[in-house]
PDB file of N, CA and C in Angstrom:
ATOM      1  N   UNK A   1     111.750  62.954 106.513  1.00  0.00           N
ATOM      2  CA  UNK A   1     112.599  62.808 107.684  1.00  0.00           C
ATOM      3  C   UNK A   1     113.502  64.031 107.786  1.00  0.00           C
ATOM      4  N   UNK A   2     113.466  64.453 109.192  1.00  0.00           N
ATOM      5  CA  UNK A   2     114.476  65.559 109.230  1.00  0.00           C
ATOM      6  C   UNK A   2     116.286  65.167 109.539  1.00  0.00           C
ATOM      7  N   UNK A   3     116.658  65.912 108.902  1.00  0.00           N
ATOM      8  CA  UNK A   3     118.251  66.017 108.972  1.00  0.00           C
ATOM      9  C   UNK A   3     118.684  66.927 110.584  1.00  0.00           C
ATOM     10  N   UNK A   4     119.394  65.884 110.787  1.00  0.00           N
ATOM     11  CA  UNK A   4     120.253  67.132 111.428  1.00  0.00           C
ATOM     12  C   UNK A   4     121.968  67.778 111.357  1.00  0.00           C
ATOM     13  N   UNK A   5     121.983  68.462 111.812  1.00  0.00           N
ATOM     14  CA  UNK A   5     123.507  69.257 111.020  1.00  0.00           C
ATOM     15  C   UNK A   5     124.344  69.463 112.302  1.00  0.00           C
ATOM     16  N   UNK A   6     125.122  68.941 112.226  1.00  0.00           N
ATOM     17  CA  UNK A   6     126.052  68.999 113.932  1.00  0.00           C
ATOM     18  C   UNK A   6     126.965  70.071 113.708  1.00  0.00           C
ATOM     19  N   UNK A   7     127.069  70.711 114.796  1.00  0.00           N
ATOM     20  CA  UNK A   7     127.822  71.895 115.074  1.00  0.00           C
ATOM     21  C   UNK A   7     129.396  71.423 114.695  1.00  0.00           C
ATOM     22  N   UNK A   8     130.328  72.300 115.388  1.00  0.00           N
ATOM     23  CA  UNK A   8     131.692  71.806 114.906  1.00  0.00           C
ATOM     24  C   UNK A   8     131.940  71.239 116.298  1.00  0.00           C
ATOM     25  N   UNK A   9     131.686  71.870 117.488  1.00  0.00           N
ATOM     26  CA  UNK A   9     132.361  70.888 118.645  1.00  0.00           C
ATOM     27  C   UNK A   9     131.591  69.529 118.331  1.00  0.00           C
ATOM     28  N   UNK A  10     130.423  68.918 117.898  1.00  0.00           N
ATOM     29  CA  UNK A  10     129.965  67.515 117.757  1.00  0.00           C
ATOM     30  C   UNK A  10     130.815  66.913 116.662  1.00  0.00           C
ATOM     31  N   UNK A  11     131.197  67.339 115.859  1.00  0.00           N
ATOM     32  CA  UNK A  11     132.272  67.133 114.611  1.00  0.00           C
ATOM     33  C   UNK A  11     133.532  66.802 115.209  1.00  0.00           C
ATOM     34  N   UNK A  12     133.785  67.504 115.990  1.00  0.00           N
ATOM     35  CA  UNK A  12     135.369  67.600 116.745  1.00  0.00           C
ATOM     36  C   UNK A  12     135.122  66.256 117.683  1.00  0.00           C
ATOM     37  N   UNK A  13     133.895  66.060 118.605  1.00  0.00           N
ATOM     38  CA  UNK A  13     133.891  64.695 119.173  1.00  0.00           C
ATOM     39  C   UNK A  13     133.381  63.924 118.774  1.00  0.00           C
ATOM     40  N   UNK A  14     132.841  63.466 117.902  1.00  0.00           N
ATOM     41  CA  UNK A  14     132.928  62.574 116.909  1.00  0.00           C
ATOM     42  C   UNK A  14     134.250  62.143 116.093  1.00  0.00           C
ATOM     43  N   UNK A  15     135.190  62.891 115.634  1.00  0.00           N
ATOM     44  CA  UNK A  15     136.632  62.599 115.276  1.00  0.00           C
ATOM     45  C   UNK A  15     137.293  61.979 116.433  1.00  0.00           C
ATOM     46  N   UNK A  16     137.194  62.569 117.327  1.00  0.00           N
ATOM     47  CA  UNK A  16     137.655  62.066 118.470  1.00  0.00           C
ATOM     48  C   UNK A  16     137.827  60.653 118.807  1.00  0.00           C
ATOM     49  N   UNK A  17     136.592  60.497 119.154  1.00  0.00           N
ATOM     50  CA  UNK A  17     135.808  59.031 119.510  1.00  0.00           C
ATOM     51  C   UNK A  17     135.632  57.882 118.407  1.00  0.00           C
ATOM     52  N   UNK A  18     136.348  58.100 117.712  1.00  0.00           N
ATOM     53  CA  UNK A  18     136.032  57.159 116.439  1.00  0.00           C
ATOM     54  C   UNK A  18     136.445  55.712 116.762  1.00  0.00           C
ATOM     55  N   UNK A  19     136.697  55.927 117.875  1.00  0.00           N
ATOM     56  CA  UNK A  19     137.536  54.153 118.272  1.00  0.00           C
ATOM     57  C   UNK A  19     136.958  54.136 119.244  1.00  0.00           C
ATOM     58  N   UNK A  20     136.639  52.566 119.628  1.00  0.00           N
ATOM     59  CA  UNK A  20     135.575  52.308 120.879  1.00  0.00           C
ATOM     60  C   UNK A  20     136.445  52.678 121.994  1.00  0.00           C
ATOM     61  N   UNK A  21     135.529  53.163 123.082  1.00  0.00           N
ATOM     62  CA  UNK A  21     135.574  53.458 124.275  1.00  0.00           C
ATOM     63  C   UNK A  21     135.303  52.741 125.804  1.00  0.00           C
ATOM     64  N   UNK A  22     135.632  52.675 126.479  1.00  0.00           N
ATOM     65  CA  UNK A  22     135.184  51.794 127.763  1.00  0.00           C
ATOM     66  C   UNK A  22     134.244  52.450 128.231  1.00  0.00           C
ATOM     67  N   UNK A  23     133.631  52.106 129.784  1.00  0.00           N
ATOM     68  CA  UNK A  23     132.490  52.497 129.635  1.00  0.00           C
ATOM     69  C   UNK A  23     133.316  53.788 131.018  1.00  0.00           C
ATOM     70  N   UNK A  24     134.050  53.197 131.156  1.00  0.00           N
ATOM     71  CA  UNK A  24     135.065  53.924 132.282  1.00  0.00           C
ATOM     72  C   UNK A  24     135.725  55.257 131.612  1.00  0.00           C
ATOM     73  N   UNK A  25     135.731  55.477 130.293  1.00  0.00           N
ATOM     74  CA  UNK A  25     136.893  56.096 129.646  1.00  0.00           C
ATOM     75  C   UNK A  25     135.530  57.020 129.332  1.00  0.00           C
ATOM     76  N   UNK A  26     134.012  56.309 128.839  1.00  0.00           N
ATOM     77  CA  UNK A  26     132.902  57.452 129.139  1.00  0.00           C
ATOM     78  C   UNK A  26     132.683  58.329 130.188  1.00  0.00           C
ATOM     79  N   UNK A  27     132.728  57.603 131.495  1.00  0.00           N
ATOM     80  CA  UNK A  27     132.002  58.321 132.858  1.00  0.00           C
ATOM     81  C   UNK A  27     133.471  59.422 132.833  1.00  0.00           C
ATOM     82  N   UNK A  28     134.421  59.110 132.391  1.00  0.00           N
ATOM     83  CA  UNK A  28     135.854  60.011 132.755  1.00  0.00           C
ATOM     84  C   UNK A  28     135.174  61.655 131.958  1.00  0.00           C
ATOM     85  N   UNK A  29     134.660  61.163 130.531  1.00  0.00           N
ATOM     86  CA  UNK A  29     134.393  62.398 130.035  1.00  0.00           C
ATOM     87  C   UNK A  29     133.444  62.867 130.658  1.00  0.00           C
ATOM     88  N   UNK A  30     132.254  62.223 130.672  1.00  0.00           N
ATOM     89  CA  UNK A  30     131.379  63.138 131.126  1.00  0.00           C
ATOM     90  C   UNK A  30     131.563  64.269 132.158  1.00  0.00           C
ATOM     91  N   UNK A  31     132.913  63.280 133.444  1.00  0.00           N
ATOM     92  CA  UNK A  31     132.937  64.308 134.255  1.00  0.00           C
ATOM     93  C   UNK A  31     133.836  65.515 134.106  1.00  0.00           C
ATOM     94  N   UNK A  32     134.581  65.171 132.940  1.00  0.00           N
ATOM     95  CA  UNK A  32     135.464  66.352 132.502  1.00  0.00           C
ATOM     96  C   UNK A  32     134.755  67.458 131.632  1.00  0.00           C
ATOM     97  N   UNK A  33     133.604  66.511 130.912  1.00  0.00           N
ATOM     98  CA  UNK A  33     132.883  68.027 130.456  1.00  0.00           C
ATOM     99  C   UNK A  33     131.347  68.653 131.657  1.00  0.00           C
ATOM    100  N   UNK A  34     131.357  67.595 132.120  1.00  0.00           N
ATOM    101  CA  UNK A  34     130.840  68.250 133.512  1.00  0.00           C
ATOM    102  C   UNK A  34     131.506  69.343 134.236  1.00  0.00           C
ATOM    103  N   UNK A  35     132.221  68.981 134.983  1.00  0.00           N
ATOM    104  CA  UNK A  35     133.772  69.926 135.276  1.00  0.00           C
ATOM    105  C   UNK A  35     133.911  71.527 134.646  1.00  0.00           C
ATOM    106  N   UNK A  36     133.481  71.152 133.123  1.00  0.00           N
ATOM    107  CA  UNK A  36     134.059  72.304 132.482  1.00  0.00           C
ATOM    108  C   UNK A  36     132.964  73.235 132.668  1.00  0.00           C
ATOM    109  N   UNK A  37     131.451  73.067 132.500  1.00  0.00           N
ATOM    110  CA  UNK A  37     130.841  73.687 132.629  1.00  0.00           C
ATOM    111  C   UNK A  37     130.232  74.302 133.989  1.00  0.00           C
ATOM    112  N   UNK A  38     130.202  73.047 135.082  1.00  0.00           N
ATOM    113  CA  UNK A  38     130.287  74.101 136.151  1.00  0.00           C
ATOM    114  C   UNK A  38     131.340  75.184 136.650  1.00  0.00           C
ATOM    115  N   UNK A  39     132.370  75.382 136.086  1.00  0.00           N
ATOM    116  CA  UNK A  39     133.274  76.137 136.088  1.00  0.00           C
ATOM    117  C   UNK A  39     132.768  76.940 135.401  1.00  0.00           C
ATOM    118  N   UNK A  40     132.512  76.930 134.262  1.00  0.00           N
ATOM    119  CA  UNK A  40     132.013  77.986 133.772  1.00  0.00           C
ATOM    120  C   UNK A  40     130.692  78.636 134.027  1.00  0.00           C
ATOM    121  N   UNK A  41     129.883  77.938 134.519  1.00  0.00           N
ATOM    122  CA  UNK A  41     128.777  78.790 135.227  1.00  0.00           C
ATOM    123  C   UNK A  41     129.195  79.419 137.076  1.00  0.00           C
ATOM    124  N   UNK A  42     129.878  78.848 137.335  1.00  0.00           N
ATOM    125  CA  UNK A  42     130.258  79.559 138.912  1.00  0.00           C
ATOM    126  C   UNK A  42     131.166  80.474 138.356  1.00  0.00           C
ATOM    127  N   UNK A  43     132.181  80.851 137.392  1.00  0.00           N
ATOM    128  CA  UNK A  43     132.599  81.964 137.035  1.00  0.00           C
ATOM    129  C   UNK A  43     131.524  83.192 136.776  1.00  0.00           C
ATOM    130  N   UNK A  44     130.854  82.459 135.893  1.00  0.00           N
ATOM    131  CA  UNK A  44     129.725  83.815 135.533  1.00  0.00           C
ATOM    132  C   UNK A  44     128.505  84.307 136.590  1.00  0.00           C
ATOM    133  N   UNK A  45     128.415  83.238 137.457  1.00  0.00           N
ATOM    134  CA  UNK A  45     127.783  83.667 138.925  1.00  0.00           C
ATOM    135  C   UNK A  45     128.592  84.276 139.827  1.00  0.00           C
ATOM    136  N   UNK A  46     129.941  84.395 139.850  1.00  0.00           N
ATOM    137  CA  UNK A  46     130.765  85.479 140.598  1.00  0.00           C
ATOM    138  C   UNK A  46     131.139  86.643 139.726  1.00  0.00           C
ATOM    139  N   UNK A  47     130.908  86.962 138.815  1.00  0.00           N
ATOM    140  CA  UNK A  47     130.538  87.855 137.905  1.00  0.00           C
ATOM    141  C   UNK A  47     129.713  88.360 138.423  1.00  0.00           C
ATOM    142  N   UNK A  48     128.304  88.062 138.655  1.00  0.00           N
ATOM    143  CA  UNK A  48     127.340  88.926 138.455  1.00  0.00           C
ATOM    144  C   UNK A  48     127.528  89.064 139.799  1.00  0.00           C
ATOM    145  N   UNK A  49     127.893  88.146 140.676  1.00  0.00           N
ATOM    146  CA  UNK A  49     127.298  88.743 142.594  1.00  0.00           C
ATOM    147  C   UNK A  49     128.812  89.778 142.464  1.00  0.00           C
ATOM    148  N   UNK A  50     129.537  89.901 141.811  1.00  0.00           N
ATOM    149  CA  UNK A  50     130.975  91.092 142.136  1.00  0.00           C
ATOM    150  C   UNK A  50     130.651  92.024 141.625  1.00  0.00           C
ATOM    151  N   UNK A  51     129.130  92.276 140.361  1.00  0.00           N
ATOM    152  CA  UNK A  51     128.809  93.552 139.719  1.00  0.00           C
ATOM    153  C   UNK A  51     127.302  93.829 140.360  1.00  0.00           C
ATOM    154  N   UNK A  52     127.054  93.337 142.042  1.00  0.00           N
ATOM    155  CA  UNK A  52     125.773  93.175 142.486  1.00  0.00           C
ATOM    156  C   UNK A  52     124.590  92.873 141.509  1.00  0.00           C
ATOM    157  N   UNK A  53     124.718  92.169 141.018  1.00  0.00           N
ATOM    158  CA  UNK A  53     123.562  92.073 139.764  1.00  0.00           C
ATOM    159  C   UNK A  53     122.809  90.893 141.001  1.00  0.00           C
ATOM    160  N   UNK A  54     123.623  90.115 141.266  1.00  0.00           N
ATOM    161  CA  UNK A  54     123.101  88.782 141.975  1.00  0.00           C
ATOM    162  C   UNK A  54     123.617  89.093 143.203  1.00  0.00           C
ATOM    163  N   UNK A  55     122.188  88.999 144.158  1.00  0.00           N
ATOM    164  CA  UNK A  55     122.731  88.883 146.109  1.00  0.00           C
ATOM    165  C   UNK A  55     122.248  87.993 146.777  1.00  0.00           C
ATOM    166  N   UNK A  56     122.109  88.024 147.501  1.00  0.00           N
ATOM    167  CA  UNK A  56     121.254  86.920 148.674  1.00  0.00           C
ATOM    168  C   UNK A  56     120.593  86.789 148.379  1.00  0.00           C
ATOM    169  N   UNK A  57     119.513  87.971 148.264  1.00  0.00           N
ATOM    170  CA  UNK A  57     117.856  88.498 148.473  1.00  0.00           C
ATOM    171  C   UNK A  57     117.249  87.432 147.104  1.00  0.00           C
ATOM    172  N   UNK A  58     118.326  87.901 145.967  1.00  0.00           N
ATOM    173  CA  UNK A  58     118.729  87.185 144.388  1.00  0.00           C
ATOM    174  C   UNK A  58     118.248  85.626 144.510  1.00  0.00           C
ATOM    175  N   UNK A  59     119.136  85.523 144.989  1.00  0.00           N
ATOM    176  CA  UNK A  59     119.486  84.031 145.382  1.00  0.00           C
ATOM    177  C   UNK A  59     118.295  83.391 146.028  1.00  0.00           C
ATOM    178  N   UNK A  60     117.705  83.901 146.911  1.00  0.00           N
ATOM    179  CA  UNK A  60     116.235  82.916 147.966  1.00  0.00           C
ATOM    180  C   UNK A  60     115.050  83.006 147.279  1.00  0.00           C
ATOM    181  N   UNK A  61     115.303  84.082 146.215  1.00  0.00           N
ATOM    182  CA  UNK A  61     113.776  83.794 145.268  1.00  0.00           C
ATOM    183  C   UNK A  61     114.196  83.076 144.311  1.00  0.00           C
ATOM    184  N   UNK A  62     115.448  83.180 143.676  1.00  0.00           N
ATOM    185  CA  UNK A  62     115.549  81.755 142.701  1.00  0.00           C
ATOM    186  C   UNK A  62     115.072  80.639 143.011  1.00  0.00           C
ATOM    187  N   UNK A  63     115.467  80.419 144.310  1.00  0.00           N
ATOM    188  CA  UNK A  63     115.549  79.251 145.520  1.00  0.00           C
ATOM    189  C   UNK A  63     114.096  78.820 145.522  1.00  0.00           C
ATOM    190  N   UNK A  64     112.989  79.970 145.467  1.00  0.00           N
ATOM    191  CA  UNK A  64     111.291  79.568 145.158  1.00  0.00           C
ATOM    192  C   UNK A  64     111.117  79.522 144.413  1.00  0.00           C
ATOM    193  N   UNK A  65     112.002  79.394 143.448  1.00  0.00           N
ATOM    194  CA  UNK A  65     111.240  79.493 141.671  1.00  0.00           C
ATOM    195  C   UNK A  65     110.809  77.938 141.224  1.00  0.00           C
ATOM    196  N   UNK A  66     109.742  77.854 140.614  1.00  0.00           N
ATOM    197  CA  UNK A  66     109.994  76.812 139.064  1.00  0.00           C
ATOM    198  C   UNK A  66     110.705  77.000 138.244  1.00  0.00           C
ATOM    199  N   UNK A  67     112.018  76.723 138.089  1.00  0.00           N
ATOM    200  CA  UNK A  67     112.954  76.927 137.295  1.00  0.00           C
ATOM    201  C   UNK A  67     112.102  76.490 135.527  1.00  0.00           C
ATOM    202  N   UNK A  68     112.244  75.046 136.104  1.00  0.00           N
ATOM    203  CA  UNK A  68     111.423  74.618 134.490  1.00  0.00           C
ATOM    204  C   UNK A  68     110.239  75.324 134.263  1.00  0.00           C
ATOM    205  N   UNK A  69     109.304  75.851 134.542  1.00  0.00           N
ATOM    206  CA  UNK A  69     108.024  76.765 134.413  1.00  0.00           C
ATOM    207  C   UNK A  69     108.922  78.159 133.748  1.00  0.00           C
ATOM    208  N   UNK A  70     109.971  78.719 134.405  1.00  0.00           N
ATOM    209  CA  UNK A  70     110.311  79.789 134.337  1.00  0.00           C
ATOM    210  C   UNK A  70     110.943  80.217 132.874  1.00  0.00           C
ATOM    211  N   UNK A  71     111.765  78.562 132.998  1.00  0.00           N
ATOM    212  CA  UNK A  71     112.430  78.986 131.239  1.00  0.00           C
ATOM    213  C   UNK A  71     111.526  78.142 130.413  1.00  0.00           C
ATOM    214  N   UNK A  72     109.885  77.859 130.249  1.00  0.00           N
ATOM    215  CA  UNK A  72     109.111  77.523 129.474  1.00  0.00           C
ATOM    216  C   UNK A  72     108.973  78.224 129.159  1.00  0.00           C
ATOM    217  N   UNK A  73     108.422  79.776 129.997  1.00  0.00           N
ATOM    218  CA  UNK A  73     108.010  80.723 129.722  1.00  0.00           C
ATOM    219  C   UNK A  73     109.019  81.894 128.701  1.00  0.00           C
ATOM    220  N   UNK A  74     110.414  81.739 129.308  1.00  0.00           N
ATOM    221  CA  UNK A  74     111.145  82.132 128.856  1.00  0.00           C
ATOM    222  C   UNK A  74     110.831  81.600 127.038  1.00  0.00           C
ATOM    223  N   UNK A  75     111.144  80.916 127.007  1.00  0.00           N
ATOM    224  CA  UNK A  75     111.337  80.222 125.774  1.00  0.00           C
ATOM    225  C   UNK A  75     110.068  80.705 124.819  1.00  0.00           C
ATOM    226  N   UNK A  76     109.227  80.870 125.287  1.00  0.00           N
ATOM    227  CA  UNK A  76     107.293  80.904 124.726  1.00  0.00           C
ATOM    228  C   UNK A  76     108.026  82.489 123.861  1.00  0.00           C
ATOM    229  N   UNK A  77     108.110  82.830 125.184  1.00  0.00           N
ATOM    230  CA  UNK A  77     108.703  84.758 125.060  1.00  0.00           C
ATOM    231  C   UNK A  77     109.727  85.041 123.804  1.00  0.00           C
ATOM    232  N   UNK A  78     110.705  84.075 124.018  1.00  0.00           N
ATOM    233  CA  UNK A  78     111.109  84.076 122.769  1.00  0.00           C
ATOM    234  C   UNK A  78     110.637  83.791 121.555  1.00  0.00           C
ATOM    235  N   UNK A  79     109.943  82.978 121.444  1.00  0.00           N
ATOM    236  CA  UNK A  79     109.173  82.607 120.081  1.00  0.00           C
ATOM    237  C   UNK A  79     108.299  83.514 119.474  1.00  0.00           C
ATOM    238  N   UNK A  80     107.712  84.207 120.188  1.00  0.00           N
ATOM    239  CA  UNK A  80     106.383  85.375 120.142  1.00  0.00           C
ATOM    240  C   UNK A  80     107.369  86.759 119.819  1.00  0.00           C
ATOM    241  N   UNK A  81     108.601  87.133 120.119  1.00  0.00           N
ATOM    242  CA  UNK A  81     109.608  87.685 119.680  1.00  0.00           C
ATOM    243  C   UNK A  81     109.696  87.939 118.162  1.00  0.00           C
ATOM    244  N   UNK A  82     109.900  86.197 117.608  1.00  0.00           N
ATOM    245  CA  UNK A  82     110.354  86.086 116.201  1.00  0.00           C
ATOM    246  C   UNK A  82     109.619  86.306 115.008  1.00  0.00           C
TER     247      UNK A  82
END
């Protein structure tokens, strides 16, 4: 059987949470760590469209992509890397 080894933020919420929760006091987090991360990805997408990395043109072929196909491939690419 495999082990697994939790990072320190899973450590940190796990300490956290050590006392039961509602199911209300769940959906609250999720949307607060929801929250956090689309913030942090629309920061780093106005990043790149303010260093033209990302434009429109950018944007309407993402818009045709297989995203999931795209980072399979991605991922393959990485492995064949290592």
């Amino acid at each position: 059987m495999e082990t697994t080894a939790f990072n320190p933020i899973q450590i940190e919420l796990l300490r956290m949470f050590e006392h039961n929760t509602s199911e209300e006091e769940l959906r609250e987090f999720r949307d607060i760590v929801s929250d956090y991360y689309a913030k942090k990805l629309n920061d780093h997408l106005n990043k790149l469209w303010d260093e033209g990395i990302l434009d429109q043109k950018r944007l309407d072929e993402i818009n045709e992509m297989d995203l999931h196909a795209w980072l399979r491939e991605q991922k393959a690419t990485e492995q064949l890397q290592k």
